[in-house]
Each structure stands twice: as structure tokens, then as C-alpha cells.
N, C-alpha and C. Protein backbone atom coordinates (compact mmCIF):
# COMPACT_ATOMS: atom_id res chain seq x y z
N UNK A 1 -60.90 -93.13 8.45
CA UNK A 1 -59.81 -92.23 8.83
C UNK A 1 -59.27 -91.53 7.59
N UNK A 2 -59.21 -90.51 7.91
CA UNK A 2 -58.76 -89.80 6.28
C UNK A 2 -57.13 -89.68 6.57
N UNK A 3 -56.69 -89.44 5.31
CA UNK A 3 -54.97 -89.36 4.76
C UNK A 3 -54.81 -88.29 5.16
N UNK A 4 -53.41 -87.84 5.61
CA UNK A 4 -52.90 -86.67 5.84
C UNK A 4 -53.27 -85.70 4.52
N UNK A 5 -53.11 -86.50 3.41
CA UNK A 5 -53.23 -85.39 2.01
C UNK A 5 -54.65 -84.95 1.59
N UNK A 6 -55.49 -85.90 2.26
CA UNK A 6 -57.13 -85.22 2.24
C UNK A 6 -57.38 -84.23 2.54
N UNK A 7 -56.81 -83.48 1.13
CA UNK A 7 -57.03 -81.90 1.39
C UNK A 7 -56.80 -81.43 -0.12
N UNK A 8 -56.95 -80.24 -0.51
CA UNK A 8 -56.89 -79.49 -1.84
C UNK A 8 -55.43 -79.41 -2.33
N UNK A 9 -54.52 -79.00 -1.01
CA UNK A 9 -53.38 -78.56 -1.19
C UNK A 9 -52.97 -77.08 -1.56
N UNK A 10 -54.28 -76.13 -0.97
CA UNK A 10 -54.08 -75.13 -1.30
C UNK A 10 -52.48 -74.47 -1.23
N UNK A 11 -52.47 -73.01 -1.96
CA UNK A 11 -50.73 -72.63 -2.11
C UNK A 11 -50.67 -71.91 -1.38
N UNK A 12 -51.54 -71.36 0.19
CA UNK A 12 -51.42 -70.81 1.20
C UNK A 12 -52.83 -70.33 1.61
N UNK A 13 -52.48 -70.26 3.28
CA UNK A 13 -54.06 -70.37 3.75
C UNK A 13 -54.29 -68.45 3.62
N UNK A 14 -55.87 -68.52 2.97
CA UNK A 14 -56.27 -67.60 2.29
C UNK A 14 -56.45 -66.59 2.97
N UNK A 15 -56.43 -66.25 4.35
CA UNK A 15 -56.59 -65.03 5.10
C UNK A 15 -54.67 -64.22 5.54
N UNK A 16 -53.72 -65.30 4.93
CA UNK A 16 -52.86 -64.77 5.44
C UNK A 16 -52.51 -64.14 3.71
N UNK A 17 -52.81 -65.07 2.66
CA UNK A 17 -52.86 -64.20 1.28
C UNK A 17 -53.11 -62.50 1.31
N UNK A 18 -54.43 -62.55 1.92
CA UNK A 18 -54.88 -61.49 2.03
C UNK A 18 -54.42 -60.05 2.60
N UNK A 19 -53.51 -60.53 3.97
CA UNK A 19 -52.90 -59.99 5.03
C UNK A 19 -51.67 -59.30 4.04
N UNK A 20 -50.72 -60.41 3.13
CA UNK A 20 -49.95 -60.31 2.02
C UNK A 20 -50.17 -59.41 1.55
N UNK A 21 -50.94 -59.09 0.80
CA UNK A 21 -51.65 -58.02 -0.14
C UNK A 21 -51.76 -56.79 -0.05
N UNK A 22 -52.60 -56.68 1.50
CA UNK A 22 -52.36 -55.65 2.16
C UNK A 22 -51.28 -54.71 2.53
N UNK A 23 -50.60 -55.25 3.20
CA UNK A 23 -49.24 -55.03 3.97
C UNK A 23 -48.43 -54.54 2.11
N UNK A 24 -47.82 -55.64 1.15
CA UNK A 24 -47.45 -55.31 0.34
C UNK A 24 -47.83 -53.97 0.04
N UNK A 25 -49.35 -53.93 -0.22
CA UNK A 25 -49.95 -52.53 -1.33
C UNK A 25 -49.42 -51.51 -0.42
N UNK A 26 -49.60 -51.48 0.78
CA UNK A 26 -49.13 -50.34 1.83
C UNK A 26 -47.47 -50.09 1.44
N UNK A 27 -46.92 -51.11 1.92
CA UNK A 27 -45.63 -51.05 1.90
C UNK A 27 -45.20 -50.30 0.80
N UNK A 28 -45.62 -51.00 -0.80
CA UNK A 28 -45.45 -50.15 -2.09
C UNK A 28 -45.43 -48.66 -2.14
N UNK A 29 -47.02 -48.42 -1.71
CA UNK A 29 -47.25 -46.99 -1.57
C UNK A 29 -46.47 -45.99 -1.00
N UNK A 30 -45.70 -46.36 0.46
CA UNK A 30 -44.53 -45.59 1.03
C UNK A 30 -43.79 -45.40 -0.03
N UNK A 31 -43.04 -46.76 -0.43
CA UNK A 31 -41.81 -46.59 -1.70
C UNK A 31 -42.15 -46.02 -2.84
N UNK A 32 -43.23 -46.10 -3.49
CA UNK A 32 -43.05 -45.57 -4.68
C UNK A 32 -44.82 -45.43 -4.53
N UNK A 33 -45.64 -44.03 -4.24
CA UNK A 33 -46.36 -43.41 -4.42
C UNK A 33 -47.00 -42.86 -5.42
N UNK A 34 -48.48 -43.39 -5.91
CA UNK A 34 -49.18 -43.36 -7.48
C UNK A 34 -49.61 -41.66 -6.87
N UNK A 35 -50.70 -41.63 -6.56
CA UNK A 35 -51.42 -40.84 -5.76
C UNK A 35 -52.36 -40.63 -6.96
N UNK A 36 -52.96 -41.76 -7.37
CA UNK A 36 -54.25 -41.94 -8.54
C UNK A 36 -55.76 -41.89 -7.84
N UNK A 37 -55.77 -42.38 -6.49
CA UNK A 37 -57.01 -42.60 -6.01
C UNK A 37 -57.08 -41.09 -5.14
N UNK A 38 -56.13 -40.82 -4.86
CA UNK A 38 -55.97 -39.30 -3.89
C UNK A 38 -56.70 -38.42 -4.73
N UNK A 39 -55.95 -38.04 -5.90
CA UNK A 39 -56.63 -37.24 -6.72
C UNK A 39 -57.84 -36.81 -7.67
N UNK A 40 -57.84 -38.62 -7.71
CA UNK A 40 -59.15 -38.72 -8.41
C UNK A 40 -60.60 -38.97 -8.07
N UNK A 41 -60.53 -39.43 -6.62
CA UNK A 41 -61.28 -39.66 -6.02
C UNK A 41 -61.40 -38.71 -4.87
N UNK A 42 -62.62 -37.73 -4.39
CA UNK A 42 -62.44 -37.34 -2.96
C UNK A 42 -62.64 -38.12 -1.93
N UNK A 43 -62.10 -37.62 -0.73
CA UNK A 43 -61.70 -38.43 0.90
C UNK A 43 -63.06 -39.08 1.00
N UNK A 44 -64.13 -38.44 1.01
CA UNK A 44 -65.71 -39.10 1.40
C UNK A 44 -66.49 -40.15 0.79
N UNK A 45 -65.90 -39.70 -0.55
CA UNK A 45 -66.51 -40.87 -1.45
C UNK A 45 -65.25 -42.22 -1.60
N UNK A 46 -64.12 -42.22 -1.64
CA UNK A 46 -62.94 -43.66 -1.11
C UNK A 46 -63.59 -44.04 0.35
N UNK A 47 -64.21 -43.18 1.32
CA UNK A 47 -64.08 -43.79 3.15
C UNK A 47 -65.43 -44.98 2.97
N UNK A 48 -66.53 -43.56 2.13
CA UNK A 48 -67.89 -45.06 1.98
C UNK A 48 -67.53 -45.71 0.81
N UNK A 49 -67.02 -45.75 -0.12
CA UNK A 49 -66.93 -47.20 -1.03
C UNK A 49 -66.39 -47.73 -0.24
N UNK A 50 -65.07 -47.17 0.47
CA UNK A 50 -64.26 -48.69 1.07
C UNK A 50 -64.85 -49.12 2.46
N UNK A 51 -65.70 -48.59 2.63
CA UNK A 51 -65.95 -48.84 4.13
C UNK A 51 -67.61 -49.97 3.53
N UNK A 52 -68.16 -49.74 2.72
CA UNK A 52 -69.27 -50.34 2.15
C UNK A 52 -68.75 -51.85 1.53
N UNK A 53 -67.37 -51.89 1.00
CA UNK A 53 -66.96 -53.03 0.35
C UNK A 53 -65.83 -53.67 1.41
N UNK A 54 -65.89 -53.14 2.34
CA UNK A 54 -65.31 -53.74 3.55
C UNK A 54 -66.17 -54.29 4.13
N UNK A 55 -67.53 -53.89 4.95
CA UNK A 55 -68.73 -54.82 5.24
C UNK A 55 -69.20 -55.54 4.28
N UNK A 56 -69.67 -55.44 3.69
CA UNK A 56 -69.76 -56.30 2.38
C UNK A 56 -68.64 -57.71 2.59
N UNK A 57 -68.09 -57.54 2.28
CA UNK A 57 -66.71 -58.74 2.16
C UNK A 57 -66.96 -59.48 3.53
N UNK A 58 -66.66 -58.43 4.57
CA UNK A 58 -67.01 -59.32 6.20
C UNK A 58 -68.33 -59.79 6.69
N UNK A 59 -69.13 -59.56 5.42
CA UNK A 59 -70.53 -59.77 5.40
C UNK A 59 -70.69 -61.45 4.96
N UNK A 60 -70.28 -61.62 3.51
CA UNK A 60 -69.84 -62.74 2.79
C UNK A 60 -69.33 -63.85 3.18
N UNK A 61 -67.52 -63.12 3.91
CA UNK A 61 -67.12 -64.22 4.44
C UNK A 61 -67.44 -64.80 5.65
N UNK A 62 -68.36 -63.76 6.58
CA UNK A 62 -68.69 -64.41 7.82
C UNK A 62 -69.98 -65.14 7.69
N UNK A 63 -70.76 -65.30 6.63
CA UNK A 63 -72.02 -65.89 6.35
C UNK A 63 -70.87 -67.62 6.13
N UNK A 64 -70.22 -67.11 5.05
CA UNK A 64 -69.92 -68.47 4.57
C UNK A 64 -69.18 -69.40 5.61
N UNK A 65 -68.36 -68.79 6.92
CA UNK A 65 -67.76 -69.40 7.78
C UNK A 65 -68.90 -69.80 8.85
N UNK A 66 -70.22 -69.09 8.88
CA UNK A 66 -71.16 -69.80 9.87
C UNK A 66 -71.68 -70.94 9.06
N UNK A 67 -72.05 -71.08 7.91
CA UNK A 67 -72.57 -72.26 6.91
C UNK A 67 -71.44 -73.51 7.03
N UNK A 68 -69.72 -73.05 7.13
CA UNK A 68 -69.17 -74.11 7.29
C UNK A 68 -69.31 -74.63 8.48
N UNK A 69 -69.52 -74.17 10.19
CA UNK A 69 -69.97 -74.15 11.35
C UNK A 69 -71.11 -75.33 11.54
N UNK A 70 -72.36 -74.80 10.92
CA UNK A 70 -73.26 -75.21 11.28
C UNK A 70 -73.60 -76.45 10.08
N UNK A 71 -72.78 -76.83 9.25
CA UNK A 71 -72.26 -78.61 8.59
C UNK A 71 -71.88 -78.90 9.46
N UNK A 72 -70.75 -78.92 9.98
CA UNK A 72 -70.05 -79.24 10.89
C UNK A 72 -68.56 -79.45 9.60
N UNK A 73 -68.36 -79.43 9.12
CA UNK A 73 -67.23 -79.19 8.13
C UNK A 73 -66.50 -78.13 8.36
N UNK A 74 -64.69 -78.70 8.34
CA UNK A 74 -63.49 -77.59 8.70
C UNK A 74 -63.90 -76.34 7.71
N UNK A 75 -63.73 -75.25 8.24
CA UNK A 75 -63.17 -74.29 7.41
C UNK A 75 -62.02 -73.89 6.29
N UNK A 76 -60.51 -74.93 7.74
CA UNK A 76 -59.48 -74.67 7.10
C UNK A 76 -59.26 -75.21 5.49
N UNK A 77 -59.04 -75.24 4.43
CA UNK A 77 -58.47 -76.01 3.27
C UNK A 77 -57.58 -76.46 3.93
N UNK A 78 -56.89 -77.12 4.54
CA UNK A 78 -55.93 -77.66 4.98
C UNK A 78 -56.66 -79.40 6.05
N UNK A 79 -57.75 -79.46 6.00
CA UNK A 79 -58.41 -80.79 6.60
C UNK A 79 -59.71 -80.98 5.37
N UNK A 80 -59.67 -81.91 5.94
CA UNK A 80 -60.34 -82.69 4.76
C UNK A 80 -61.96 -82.15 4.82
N UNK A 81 -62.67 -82.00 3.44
CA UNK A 81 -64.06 -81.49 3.90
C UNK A 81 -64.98 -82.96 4.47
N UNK A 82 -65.62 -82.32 5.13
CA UNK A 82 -66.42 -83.31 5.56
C UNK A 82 -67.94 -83.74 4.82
N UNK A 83 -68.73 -82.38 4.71
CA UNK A 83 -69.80 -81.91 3.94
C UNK A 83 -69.75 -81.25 2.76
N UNK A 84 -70.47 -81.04 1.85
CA UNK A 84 -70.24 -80.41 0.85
C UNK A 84 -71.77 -79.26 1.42
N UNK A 85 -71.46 -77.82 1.46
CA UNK A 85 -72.05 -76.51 1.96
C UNK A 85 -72.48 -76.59 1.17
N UNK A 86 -73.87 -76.52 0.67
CA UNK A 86 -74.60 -75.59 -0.27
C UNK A 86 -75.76 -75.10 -0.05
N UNK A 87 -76.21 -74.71 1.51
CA UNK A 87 -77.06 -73.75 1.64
C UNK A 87 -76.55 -72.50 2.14
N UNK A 88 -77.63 -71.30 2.87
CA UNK A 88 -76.97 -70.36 3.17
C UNK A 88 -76.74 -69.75 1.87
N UNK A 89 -75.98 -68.83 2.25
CA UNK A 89 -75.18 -68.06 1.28
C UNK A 89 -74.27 -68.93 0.19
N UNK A 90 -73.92 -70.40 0.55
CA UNK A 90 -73.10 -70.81 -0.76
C UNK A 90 -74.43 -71.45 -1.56
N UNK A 91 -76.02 -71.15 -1.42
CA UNK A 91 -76.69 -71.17 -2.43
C UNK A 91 -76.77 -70.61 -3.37
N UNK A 92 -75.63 -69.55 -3.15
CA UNK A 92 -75.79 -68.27 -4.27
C UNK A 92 -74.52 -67.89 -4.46
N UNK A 93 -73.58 -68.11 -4.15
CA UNK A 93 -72.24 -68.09 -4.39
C UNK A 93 -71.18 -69.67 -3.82
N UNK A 94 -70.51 -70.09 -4.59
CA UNK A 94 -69.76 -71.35 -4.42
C UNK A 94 -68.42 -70.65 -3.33
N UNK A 95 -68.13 -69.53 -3.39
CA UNK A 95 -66.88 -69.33 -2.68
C UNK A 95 -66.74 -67.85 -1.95
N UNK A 96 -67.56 -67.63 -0.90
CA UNK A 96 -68.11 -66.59 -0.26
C UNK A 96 -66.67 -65.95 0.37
N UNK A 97 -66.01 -66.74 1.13
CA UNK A 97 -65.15 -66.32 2.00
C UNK A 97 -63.99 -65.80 0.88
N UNK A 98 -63.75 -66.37 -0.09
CA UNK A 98 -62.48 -65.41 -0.64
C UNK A 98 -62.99 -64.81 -1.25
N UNK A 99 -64.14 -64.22 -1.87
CA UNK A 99 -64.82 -63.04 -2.41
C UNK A 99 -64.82 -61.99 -1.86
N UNK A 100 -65.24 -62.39 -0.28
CA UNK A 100 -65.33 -61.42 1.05
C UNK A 100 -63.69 -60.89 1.02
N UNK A 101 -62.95 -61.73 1.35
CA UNK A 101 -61.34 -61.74 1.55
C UNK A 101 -60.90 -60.55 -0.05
N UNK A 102 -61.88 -60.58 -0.94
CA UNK A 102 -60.89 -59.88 -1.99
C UNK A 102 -61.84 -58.60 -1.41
N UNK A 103 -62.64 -58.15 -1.59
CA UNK A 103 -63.86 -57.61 -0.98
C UNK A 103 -63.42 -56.61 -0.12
N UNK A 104 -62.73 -57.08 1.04
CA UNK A 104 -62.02 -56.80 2.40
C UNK A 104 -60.58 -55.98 2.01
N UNK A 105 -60.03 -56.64 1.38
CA UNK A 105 -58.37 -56.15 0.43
C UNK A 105 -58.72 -54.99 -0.25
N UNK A 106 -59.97 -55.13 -1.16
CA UNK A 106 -60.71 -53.76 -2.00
C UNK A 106 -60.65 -52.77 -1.19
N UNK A 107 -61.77 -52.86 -0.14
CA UNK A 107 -62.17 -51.74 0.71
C UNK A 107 -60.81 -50.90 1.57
N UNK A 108 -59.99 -51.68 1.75
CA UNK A 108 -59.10 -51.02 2.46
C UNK A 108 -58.31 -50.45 1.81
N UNK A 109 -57.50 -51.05 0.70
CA UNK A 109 -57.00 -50.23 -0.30
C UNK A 109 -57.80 -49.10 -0.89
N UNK A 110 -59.03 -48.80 -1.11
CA UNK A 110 -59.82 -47.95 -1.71
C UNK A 110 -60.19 -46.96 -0.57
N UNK A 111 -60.31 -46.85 0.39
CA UNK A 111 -60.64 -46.49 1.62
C UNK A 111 -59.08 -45.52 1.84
N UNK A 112 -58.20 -46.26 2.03
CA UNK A 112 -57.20 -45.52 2.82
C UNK A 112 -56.22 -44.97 1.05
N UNK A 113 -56.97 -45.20 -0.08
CA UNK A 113 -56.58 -44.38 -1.18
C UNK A 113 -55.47 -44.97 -1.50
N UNK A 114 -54.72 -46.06 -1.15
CA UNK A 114 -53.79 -47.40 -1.53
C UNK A 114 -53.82 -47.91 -3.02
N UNK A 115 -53.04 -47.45 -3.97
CA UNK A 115 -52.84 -47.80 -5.50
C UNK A 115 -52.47 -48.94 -5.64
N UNK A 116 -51.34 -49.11 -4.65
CA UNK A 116 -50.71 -50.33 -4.72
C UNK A 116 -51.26 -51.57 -4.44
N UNK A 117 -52.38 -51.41 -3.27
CA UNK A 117 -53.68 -52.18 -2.11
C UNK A 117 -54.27 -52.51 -3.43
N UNK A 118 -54.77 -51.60 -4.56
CA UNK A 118 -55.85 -51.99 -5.24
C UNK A 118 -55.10 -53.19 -6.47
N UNK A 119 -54.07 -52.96 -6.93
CA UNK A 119 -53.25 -53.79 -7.45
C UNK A 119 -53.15 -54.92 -7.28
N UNK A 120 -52.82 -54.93 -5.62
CA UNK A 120 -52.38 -56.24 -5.05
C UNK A 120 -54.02 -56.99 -4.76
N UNK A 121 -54.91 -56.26 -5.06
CA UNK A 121 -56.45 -56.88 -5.12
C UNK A 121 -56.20 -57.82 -6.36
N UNK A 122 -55.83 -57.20 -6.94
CA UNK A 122 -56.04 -58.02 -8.46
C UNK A 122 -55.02 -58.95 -7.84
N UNK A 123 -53.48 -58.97 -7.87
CA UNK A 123 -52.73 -60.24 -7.91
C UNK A 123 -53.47 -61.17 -6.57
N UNK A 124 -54.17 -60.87 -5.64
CA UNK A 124 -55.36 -61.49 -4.71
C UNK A 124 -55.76 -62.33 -5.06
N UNK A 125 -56.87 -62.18 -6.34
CA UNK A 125 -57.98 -62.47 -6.75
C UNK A 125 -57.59 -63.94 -7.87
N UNK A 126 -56.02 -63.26 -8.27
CA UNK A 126 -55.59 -64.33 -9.35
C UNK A 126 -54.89 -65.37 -8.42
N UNK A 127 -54.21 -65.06 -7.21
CA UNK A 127 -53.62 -65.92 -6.63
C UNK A 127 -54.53 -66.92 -5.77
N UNK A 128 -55.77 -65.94 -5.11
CA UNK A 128 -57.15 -67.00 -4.60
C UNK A 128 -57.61 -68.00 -5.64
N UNK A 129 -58.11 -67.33 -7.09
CA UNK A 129 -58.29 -68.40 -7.69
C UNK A 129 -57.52 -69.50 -8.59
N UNK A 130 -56.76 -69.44 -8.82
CA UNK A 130 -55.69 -70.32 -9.99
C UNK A 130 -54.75 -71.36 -8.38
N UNK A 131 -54.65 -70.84 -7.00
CA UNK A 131 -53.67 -71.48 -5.91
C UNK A 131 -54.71 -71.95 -5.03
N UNK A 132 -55.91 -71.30 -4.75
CA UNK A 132 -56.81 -72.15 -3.73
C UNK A 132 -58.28 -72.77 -4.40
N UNK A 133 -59.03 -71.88 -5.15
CA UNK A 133 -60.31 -71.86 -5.98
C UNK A 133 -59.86 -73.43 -6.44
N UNK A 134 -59.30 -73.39 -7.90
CA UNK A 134 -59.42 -74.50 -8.83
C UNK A 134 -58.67 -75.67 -8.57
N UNK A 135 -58.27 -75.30 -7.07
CA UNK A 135 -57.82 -76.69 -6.81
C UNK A 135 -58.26 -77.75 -5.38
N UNK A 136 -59.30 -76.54 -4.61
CA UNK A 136 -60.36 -77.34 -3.98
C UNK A 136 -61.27 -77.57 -5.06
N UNK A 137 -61.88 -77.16 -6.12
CA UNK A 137 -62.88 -77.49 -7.00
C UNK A 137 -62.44 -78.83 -7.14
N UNK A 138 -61.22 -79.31 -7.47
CA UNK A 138 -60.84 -80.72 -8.28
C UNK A 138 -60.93 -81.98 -6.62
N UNK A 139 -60.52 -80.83 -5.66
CA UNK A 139 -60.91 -82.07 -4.48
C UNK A 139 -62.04 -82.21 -4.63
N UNK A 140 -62.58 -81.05 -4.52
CA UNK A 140 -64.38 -81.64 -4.11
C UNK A 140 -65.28 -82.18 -5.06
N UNK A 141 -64.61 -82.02 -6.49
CA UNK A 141 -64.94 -83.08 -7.44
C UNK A 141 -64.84 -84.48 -7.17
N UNK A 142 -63.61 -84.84 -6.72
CA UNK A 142 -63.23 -86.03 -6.23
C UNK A 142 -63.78 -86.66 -4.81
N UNK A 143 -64.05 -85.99 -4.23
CA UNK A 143 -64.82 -86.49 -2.75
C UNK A 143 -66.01 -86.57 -2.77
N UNK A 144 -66.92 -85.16 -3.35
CA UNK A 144 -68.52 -85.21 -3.23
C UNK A 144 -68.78 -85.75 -4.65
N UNK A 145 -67.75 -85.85 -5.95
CA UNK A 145 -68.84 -86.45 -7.20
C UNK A 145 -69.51 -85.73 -8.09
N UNK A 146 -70.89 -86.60 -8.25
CA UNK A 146 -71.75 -85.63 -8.87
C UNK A 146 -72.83 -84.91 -8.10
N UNK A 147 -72.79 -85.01 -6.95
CA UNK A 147 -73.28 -84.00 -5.93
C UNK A 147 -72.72 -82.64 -6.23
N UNK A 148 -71.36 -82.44 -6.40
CA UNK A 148 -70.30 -81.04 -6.29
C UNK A 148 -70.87 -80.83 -7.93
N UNK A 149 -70.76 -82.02 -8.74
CA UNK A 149 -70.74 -81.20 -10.24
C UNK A 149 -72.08 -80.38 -10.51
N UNK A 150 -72.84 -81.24 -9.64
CA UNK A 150 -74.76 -80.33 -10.10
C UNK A 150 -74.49 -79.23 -9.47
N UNK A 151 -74.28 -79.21 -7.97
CA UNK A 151 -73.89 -78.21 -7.63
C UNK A 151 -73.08 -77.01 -8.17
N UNK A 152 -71.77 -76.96 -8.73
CA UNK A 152 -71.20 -76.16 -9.54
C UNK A 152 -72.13 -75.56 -10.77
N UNK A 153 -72.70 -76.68 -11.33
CA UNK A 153 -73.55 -76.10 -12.37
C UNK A 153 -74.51 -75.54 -11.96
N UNK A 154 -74.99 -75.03 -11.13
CA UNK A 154 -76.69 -74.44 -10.81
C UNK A 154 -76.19 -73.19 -9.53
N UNK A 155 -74.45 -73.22 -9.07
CA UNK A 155 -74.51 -72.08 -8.08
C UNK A 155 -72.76 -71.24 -9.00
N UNK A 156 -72.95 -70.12 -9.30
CA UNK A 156 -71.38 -69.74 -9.82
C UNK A 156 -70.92 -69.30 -8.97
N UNK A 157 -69.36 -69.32 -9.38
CA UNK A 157 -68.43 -69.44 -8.53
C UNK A 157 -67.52 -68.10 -7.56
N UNK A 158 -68.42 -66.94 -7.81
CA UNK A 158 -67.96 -65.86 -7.32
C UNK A 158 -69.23 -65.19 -7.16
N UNK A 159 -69.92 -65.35 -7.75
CA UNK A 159 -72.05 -65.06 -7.29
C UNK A 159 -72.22 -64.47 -8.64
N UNK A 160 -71.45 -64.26 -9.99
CA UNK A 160 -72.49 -63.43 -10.92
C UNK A 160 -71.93 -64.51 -11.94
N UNK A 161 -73.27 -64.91 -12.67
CA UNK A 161 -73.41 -65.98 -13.61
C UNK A 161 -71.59 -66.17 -14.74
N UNK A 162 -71.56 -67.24 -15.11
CA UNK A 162 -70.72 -66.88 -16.18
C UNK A 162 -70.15 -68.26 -16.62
């Protein structure tokens, strides 16, 4: 029977981060308007980057949520893992779904020409990894071992080496 605390303790569940981000960068943009991507970018070329790094992202994270599926391991960070994923797509990336999730935040901010959207990508990306990333890493250090550590070493943690 696992402990109520058999879990990472993430600092909020990562799709509503995301939602955060969004909404914020929008919100910003009403109040105080860059108009950096308007100008610098034309309408056709922001609709396919963001519309390309929007599939993309829902590409990622929905690979990595069928790989948690078909373990049979929660999705949520908030229950305890059961399996440690490392086929599929987390053969090639350790953390698909918030890549996708920043991915997803990109495209829409870049898409609908959002300065503020692209901003709040970045505070995203720092708040996914430093509040959810490095602190399931230390659970799943602690649960899977040296299963998770080979693993870490032979798959990186956002898909490009480093």
C-alpha cells in the first residue's frame, strides 16, 4: 500500500501551469501591448510556426500519455508511479508531456502573435523544470534506483543531448 506522500510533490499539476501562462501572456498583452511579433513577423509565417509547434507539442505529449496508459502507471504526479516508462517516445526523451505542454504555450503565443505568451513560455519552462522536472527525478531516483539512473544517463531530459 503506498503513503499518501508517494509522490514527487510537484508545485502544481502541469497542464493547469500551462493554462497559467497562457491566460497570463494574453491577459498582459491587453494591458500593456509589445507588438514585437506583429511587426516582425508576418500573419502566415506566426499561423504555421505556431500551428506546427502546437502539433508538435500535442504530438509529444499525447505519445507520452499513451506510454503512461499502456504501463499501466498514473499519469498524474500526484499518485505514486507505478512503472518506470522508458519505451515509446520516453526512449528518446525523459519528459515528453511538459516539452509538448511548453511546445503547446509556444505555438499559441507565436501563432496568435502574444509577446507576453512567449515570455510566459520561458517562466513555463523554468517553473516545469526547477517545480515538477527535478523533483520527480529525485522520486524516481528513490523508487526505481539504478534502473532510473541508467536510464537518465542513456535518454536526455528534454530530447537534445546535454
Amino acid at each position: 500500500m503506498s503513503r499518501p506522500t508517494d509522490h514527487p510533490g510537484v508545485f502544481a499539476p502541469p497542464p493547469l501551469a500551462a493554462f497559467v501562462a497562457v491566460a497570463l501572456g494574453l491577459a498582459l498583452d491587453r494591458l500593456l501591448p509589445a507588438y514585437i511579433l506583429a511587426v516582425l513577423v508576418p500573419r502566415p509565417a506566426r499561423l504555421v510556426i505556431g500551428l506546427l509547434s502546437i502539433l508538435a507539442g500535442c504530438g509529444l505529449a499525447i505519445a507520452g500519455w499513451k506510454a503512461f496508459m499502456r504501463s499501466g502507471t498514473p499519469v498524474s504526479p500526484y499518485r505514486p508511479a507505478i512503472a518506470l516508462v522508458t519505451t515509446g517516445v520516453f526512449a528518446y526523451v525523459r519528459n515528453p508531456i511538459y516539452a509538448g505542454l511548453v511546445l503547446i504555450v509556444f505555438g499559441i503565443g507565436f501563432a496568435s502573435a502574444s509577446d507576453w505568451t512567449l515570455v510566459m513560455t520561458v517562466a513555463l519552462a523554468l517553473a516545469l523544470h526547477f517545480g515538477v522536472v527535478l523533483r520527480e527525478e529525485r522520486y524516481l531516483e528513490t523508487t526505481f534506483g539504478d534502473a532510473y539512473l541508467a536510464y537518465k544517463r542513456r535518454v536526455p531530459r528534454y530530447g537534445w543531448p546535454g
